[in-house]
Protein backbone atom coordinates (compact mmCIF):
# COMPACT_ATOMS: atom_id res chain seq x y z
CA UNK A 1 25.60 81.86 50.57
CA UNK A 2 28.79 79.89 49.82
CA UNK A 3 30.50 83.83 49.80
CA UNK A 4 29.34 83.97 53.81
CA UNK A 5 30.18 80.55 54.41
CA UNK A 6 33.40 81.10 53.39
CA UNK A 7 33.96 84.11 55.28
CA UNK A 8 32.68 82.42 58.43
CA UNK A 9 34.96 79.49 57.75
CA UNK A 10 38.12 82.30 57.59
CA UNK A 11 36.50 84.22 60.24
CA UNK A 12 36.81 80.73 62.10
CA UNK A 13 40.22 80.21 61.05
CA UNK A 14 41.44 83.61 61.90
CA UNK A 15 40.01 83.28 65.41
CA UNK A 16 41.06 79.68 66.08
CA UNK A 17 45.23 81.26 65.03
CA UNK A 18 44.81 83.97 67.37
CA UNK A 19 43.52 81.96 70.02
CA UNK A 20 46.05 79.61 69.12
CA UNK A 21 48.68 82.62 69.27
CA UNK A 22 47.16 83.98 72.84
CA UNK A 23 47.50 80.74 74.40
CA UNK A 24 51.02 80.06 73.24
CA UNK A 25 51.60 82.90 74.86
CA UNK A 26 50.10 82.27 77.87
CA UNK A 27 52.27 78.78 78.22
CA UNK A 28 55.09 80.24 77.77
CA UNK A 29 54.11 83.13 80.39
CA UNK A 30 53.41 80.09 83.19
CA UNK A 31 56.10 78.51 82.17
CA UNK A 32 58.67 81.29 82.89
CA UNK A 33 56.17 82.37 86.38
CA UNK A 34 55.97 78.63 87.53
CA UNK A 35 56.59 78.40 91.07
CA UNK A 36 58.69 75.21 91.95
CA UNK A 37 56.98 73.28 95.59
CA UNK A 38 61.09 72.21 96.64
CA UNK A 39 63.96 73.55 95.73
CA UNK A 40 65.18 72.23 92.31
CA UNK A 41 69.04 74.01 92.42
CA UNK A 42 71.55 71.98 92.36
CA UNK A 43 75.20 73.89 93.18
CA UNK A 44 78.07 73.27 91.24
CA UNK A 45 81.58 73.14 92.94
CA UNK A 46 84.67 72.24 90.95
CA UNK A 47 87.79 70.56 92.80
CA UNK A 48 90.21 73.01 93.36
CA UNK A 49 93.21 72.41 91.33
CA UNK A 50 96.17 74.06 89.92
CA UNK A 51 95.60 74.33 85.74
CA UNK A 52 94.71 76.77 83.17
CA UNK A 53 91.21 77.11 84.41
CA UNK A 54 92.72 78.59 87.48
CA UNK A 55 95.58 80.60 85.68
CA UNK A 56 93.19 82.31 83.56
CA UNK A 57 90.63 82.81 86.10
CA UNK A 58 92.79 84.31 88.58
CA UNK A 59 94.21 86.61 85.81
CA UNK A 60 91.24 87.76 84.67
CA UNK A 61 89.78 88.36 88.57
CA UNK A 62 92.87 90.27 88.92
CA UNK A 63 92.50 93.22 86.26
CA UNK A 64 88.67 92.85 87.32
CA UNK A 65 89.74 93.84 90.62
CA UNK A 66 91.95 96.50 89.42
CA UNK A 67 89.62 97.94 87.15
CA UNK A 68 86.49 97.58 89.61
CA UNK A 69 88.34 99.06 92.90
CA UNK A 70 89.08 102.24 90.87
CA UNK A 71 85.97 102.87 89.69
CA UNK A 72 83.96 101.66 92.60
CA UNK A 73 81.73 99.17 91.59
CA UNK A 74 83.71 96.01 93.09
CA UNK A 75 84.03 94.24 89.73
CA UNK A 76 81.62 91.57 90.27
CA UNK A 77 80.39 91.92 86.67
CA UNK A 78 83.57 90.51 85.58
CA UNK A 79 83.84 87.82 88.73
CA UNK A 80 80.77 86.11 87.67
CA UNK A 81 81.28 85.25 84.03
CA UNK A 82 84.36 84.06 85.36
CA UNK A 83 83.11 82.42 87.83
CA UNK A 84 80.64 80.46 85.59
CA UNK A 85 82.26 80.23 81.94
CA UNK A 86 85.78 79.28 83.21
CA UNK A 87 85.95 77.49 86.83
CA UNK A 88 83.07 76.36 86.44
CA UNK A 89 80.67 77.18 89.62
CA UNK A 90 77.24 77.33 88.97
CA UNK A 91 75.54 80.79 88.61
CA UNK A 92 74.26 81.43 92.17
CA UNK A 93 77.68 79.99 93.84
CA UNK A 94 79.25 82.67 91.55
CA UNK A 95 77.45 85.09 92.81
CA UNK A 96 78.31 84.27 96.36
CA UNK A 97 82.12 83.95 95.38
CA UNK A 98 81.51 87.62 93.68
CA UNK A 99 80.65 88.83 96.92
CA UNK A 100 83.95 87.61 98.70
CA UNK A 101 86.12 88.73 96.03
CA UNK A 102 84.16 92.45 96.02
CA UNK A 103 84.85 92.51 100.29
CA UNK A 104 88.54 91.49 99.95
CA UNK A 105 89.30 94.35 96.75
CA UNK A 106 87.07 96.87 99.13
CA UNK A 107 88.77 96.56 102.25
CA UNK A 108 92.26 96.74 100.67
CA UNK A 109 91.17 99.61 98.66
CA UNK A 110 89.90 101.80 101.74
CA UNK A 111 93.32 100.74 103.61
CA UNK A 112 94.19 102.39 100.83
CA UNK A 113 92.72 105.38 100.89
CA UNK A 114 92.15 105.50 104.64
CA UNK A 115 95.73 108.20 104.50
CA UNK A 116 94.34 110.31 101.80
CA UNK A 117 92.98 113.63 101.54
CA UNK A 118 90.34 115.05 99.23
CA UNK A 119 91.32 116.68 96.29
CA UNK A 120 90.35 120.28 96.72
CA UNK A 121 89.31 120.07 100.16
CA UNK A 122 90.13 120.06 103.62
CA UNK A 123 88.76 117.06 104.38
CA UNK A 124 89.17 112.97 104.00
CA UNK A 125 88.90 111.43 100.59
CA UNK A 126 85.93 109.52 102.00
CA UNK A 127 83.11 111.65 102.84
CA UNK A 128 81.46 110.40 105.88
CA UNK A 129 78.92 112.51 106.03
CA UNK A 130 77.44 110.84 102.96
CA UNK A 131 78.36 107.22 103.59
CA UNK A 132 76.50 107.34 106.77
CA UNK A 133 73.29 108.35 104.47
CA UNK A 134 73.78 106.07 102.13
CA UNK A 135 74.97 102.73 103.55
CA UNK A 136 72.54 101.48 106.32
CA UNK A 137 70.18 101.87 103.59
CA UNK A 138 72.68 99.95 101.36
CA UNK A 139 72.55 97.05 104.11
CA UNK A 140 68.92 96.91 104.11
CA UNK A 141 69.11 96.61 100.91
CA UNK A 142 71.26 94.01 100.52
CA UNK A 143 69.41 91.47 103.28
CA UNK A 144 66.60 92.02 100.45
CA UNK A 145 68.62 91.07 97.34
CA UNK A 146 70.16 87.81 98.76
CA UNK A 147 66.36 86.93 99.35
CA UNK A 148 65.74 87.90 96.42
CA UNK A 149 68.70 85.68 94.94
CA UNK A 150 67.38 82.95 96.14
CA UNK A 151 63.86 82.80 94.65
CA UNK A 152 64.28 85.09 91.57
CA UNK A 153 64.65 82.63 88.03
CA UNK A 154 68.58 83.65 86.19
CA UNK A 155 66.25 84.62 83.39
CA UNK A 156 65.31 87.42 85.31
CA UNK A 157 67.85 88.70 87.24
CA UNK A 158 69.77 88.39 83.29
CA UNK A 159 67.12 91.07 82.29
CA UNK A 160 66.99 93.05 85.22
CA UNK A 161 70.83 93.39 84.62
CA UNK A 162 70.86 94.62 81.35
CA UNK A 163 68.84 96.89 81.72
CA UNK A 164 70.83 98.30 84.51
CA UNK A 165 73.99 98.22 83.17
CA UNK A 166 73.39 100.14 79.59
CA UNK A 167 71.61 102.61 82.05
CA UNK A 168 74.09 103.26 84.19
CA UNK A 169 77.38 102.54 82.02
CA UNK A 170 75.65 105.23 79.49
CA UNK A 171 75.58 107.99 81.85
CA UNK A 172 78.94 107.24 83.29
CA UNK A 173 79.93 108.02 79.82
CA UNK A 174 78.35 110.81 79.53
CA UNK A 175 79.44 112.22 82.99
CA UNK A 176 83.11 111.73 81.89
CA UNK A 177 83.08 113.29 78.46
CA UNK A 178 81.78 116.21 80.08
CA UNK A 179 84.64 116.26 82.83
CA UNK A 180 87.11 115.71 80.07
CA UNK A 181 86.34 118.64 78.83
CA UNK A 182 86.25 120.75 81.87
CA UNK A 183 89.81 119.34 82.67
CA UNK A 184 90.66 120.58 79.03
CA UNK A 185 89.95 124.12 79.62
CA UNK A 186 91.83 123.96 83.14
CA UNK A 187 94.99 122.44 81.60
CA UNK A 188 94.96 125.40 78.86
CA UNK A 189 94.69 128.20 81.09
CA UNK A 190 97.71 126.51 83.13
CA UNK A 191 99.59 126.24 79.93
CA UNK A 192 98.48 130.37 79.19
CA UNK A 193 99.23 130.65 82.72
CA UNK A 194 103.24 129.17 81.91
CA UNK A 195 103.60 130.88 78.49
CA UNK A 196 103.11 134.72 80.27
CA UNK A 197 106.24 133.89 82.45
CA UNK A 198 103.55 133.62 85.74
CA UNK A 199 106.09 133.60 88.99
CA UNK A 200 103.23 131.46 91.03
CA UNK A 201 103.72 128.56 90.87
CA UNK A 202 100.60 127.05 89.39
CA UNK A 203 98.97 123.01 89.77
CA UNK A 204 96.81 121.94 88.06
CA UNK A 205 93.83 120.74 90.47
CA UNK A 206 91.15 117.48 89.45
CA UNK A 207 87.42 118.75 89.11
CA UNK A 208 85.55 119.40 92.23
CA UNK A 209 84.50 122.13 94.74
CA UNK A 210 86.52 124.55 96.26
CA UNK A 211 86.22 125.61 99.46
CA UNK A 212 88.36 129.30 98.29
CA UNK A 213 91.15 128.45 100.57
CA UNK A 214 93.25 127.29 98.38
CA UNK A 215 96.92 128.01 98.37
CA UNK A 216 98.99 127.52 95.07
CA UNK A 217 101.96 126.48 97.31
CA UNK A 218 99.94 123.79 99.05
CA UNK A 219 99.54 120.09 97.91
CA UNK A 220 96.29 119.46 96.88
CA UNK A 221 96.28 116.62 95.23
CA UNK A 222 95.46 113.71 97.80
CA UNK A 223 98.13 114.33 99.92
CA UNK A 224 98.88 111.43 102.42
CA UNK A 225 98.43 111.80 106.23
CA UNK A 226 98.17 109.57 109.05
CA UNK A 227 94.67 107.34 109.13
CA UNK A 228 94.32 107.87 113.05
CA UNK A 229 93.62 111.93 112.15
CA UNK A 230 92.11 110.54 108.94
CA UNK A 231 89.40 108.73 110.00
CA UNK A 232 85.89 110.56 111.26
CA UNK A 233 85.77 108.67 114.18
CA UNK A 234 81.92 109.33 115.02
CA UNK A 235 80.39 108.85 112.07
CA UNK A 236 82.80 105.29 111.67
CA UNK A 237 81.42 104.36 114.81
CA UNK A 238 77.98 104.61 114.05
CA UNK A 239 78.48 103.09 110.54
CA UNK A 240 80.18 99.91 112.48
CA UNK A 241 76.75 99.69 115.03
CA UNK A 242 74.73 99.90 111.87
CA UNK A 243 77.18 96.55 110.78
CA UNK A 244 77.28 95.05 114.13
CA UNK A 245 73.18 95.26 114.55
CA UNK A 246 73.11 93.83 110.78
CA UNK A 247 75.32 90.81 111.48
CA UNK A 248 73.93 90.09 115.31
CA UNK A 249 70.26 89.82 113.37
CA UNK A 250 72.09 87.93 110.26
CA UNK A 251 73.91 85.16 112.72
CA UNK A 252 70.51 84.85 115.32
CA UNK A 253 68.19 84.37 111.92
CA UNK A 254 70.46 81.48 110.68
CA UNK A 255 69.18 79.46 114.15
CA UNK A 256 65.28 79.99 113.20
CA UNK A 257 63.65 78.05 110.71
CA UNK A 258 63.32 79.60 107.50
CA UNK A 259 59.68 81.73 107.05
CA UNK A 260 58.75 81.35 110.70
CA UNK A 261 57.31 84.21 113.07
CA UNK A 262 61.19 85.06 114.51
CA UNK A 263 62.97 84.40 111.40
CA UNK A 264 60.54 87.60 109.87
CA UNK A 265 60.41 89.09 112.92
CA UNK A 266 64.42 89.22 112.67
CA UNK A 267 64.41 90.22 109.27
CA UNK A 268 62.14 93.48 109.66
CA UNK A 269 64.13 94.85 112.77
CA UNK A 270 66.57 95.63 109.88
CA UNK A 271 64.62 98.17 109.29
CA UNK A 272 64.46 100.66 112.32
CA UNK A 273 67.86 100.31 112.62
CA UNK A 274 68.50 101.58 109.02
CA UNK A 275 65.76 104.29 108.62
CA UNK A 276 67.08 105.13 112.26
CA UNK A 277 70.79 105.65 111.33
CA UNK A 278 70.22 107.30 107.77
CA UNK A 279 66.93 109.27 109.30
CA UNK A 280 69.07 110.90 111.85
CA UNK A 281 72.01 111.79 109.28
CA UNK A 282 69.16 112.91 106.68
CA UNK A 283 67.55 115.05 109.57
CA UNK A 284 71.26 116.88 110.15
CA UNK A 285 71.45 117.47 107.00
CA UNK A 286 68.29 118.79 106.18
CA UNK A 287 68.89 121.30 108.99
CA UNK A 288 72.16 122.35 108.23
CA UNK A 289 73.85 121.00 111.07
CA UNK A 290 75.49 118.61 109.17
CA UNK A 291 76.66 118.70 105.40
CA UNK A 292 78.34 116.48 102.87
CA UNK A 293 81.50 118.13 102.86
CA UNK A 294 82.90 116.93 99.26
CA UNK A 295 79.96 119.37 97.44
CA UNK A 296 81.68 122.07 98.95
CA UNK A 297 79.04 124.92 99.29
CA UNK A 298 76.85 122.82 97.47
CA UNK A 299 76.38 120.22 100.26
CA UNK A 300 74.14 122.36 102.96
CA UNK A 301 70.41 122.15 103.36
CA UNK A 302 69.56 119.75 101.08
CA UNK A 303 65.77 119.57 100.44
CA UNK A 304 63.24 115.96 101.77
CA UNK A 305 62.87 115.24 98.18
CA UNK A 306 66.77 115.04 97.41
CA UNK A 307 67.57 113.14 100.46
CA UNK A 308 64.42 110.51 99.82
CA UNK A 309 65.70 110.00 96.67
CA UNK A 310 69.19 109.40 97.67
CA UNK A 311 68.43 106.60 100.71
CA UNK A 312 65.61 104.82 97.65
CA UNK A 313 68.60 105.04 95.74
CA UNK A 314 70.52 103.76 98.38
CA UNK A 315 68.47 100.44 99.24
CA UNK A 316 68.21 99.81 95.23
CA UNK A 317 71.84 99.39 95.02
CA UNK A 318 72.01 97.10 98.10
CA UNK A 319 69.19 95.13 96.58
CA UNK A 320 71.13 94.69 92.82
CA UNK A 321 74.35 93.95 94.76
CA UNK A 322 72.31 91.33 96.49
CA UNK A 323 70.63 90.22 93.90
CA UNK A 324 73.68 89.96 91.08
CA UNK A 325 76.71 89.30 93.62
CA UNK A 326 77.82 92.87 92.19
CA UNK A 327 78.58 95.53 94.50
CA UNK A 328 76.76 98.46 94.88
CA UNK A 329 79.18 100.83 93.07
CA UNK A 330 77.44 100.02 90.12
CA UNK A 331 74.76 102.45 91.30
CA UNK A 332 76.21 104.51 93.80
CA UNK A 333 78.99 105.48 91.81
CA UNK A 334 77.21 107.48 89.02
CA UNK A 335 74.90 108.38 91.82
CA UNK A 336 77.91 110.40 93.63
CA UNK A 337 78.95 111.29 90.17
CA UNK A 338 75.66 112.85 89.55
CA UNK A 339 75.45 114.39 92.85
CA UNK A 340 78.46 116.88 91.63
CA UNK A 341 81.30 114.61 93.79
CA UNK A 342 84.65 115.10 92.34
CA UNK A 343 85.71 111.02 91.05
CA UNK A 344 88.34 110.71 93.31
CA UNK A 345 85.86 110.86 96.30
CA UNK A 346 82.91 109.41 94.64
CA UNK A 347 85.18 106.39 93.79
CA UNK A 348 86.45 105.98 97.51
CA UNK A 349 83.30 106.66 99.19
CA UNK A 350 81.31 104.03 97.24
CA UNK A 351 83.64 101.68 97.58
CA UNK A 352 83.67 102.58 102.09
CA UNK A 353 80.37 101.78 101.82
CA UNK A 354 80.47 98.33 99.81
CA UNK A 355 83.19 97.23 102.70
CA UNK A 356 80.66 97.17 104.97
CA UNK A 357 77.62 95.95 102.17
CA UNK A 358 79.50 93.02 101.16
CA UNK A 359 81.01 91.84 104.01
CA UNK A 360 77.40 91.51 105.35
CA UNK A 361 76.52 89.03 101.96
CA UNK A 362 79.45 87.36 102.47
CA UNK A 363 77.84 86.61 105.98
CA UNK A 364 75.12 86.03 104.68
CA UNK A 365 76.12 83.51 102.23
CA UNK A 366 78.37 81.91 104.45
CA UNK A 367 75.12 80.73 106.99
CA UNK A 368 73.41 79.58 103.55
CA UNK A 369 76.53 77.44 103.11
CA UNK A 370 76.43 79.18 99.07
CA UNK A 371 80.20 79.10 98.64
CA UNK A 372 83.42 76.78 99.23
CA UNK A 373 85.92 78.46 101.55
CA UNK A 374 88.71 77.50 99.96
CA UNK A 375 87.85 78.69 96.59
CA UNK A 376 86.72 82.37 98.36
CA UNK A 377 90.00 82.70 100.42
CA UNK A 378 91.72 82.13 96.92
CA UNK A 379 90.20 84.63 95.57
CA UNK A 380 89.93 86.72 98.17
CA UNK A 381 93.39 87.59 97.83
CA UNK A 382 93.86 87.73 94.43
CA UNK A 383 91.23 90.33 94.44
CA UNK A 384 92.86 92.14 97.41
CA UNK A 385 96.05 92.42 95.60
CA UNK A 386 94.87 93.48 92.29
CA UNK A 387 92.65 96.31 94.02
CA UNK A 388 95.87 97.54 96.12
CA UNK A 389 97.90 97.45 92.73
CA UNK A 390 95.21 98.88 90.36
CA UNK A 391 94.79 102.26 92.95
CA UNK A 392 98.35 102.70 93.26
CA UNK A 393 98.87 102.79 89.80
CA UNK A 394 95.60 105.10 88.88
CA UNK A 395 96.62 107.81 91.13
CA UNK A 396 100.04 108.34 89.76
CA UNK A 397 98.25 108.07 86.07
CA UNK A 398 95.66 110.95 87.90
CA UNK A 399 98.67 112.91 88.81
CA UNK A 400 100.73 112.62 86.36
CA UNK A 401 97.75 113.38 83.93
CA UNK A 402 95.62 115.98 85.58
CA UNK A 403 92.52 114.27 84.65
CA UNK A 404 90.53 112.61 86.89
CA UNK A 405 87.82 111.67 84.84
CA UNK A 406 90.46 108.55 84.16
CA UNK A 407 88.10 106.84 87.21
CA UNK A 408 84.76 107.89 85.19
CA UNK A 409 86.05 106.23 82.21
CA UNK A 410 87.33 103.21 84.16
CA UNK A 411 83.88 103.17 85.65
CA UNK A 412 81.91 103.43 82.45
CA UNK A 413 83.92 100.69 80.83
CA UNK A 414 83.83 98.09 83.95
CA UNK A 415 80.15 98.46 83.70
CA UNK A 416 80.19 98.05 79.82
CA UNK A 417 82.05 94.96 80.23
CA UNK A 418 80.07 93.71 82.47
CA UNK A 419 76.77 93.97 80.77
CA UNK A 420 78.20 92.65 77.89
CA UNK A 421 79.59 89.63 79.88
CA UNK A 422 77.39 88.78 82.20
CA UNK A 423 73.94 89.37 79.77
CA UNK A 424 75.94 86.96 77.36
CA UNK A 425 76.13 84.39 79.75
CA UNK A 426 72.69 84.83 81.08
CA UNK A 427 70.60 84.48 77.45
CA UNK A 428 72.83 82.16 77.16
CA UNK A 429 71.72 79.86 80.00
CA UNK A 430 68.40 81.27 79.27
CA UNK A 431 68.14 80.00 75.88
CA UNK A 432 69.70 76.34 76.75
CA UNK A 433 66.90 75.90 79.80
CA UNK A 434 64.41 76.68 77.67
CA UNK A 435 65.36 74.17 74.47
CA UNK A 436 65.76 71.82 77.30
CA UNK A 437 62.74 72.45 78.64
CA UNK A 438 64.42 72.91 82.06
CA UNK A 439 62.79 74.26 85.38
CA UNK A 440 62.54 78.48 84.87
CA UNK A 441 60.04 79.63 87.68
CA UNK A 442 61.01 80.86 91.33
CA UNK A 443 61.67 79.34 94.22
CA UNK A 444 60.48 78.56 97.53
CA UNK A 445 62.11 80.75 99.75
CA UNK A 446 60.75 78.59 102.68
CA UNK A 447 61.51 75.28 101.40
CA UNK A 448 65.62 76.50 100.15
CA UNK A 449 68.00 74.47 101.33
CA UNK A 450 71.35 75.25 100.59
């Protein structure tokens, strides 16, 4: 009898620990999942002043820039650990910053390559044809992720990036080994090519499709022209009414109160406009009337599945860039990588589209009153420069090198970096809060006040 008695007592015991356990467990659950009835942020805005905060801020913004606009993922995985750990803003005025520093390295960067031709082609180094897919999808996207930024917890948007980043910086690894080695075996045969005494003159082209045109004697490698016969005028038009809708609905919502029947109302007419731009390209497509000329060959009569897939993918990048203050390069570049678009192109289109994408969060977080303007026009140039600087100097490396899986390695390691950095900083934070036993839930989107 005392045997039984004593295994009751354990059996007691046992279930009393994991009880014990479970609702541990469940505390710390409703802690992290606690929704908060105000708004509990408090920004953080540092004086601006000239001292070694701001020296080794704006240098490290700068090669984040450089590095970022080559690769085309904006660099905002670099701005916001900077942002944070060294000026000292507060995570989600970062994040806004980010965004102003990504619109002012993307619009100098298209300037840049607003004159350039593709690579192999006969045709823009910006394909058109598959910006207009992707970025009103993009913009929708985005109009989620600031939401989103406003009510999601920094623990989670630390683990949501993470994830993201090892994803993503992995196969941009793996995308540039293999286009290493395809540039290999095209710089040997040019070197055969020179030892048997060939009279052709012979260049050495970057990795892409060819449309079979080619002429040895012709320069190929992103020759500059004039941007008034650069630009695809109807397809730039429509991406700036996609913009203009965007900010009209942006700029009208910020005079409704927050949650009421116009400010949602406003908020889902970004949808027809998106699904109606990117449905009509997708349609085009799909019948072969248009293509996405930088596949070459490959780019006709692409199937529903493929071109679903590449406006979902399209709306998840505007939602991270949103969401982190990154810009959507981070996805849409080894999405265009993926897609069999030669770097060059893949690097410029992504960051066309993240012109138009961040510009609208910068609107955005203008009207929420998330930033100081004199701290983002700051920046806004450093970045500017630094993206201007950083392309120069990467195309004469591309030329000089015949390998332009320089830009997939360049994009691989910005995204390493910033995993590293910004993950740091958020487990971090995550860790402090919680020792400190600091508010971690979400908040009220329709009690934020900025």
């Amino acid at each position: 009898m005392e045997y039984f008695a004593g295994l009751r007592g354990v059996g007691r015991n046992y279930t009393t620990g994991i009880n014990g356990e479970f609702d541990a467990l469940t505390n710390f659950v409703s802690f992290l999942f606690q929704t908060n009835g105000g708004n509990s942020y408090v920004h953080v805005w540092p004086e601006m002043e000239l001292g070694w905060r701001i020296v080794l801020g704006s240098i490290i913004g700068f090669f984040g820039s450089a590095f970022g606009s080559v690769g085309g993922v904006g660099g905002g995985g670099i701005y916001v650990p900077m942002l944070t750990l060294i000026i000292g803003f507060d995570a989600k005025s970062s994040t806004a910053i980010s965004k102003c520093m990504i619109m002012g390295a993307a619009a100098s960067t298209v300037y840049y390559n607003l004159k350039l031709r593709h690579p192999t082609l006969d045709m823009p180094i910006i394909d058109y044809d598959l910006a207009l897919l992707i970025q009103p999808m993009l913009m929708l996207g985005i109009s989620i992720g600031v939401i989103f930024n406003v009510i999601f917890p920094d623990w989670l948007v630390t683990v949501l990036l993470i994830i993201l980043f090892i994803g993503t910086s992995t196969k941009a690894c793996l995308k540039g080994i293999e286009t290493w080695k395809k540039e290999t075996i095209i710089l040997r045969e040019a070197a055969n090519k020179e030892n048997k005494g060939n009279d052709a003159e012979y260049r050495v082209l970057p990795s892409g499709p060819s449309d079979g045109a080619s002429n040895n004697n012709k320069e190929l490698l992103d020759p500059e022209v004039s941007i008034i016969e650069n630009v695809c005028w109807k397809e730039f038009a429509l991406l700036m009414f996609v913009w203009l809708a965007f900010l009209a609905l942006q700029v009208t919502k910020n005079y409704t109160s927050t949650c009421s029947t116009w400010y949602w109302v406003l908020n889902f007419l970004q949808v027809p406009v998106s699904l109606g731009v990117s449905g009509y390209e997708a349609v085009s497509l799909y019948q072969g009337r248009r293509i996405i000329s930088s596949k070459g060959s490959d780019g006709t009569n692409l199937k529903v599945h493929q071109l679903i897939i590449y406006c979902s993918l399209g709306v998840v990048a505007g939602i991270v860039g949103g969401l982190l203050g990154l810009g959507g390069g981070f996805i849409m570049g080894p999405l265009f990588l993926e897609l069999g678009i030669p770097p060059q192109v893949s690097s410029a289109t992504a960051t066309f589209a993240m012109t138009f994408s961040s510009s609208m969060s910068v609107v955005e977080y203008y009207l929420l009153k998330r930033f100081p303007i004199p701290y983002a026009l700051y920046f806004i140039v450093v970045a500017t420069i630094a993206a201007w600087i950083g392309q120069h100097v990467v195309r004469k490396l591309i030329h000089y090198l015949g390998r332009a899986s320089l830009i997939i390695f360049i994009l691989a390691f910005t995204i390493f970096v910033s995993a590293i950095s910004l993950g740091g900083v958020g487990i971090s934070n995550m860790i402090d809060k919680f020792h400190n036993h600091e508010y971690m839930g979400f908040d009220d989107l329709c009690k934020y006040d900025a």
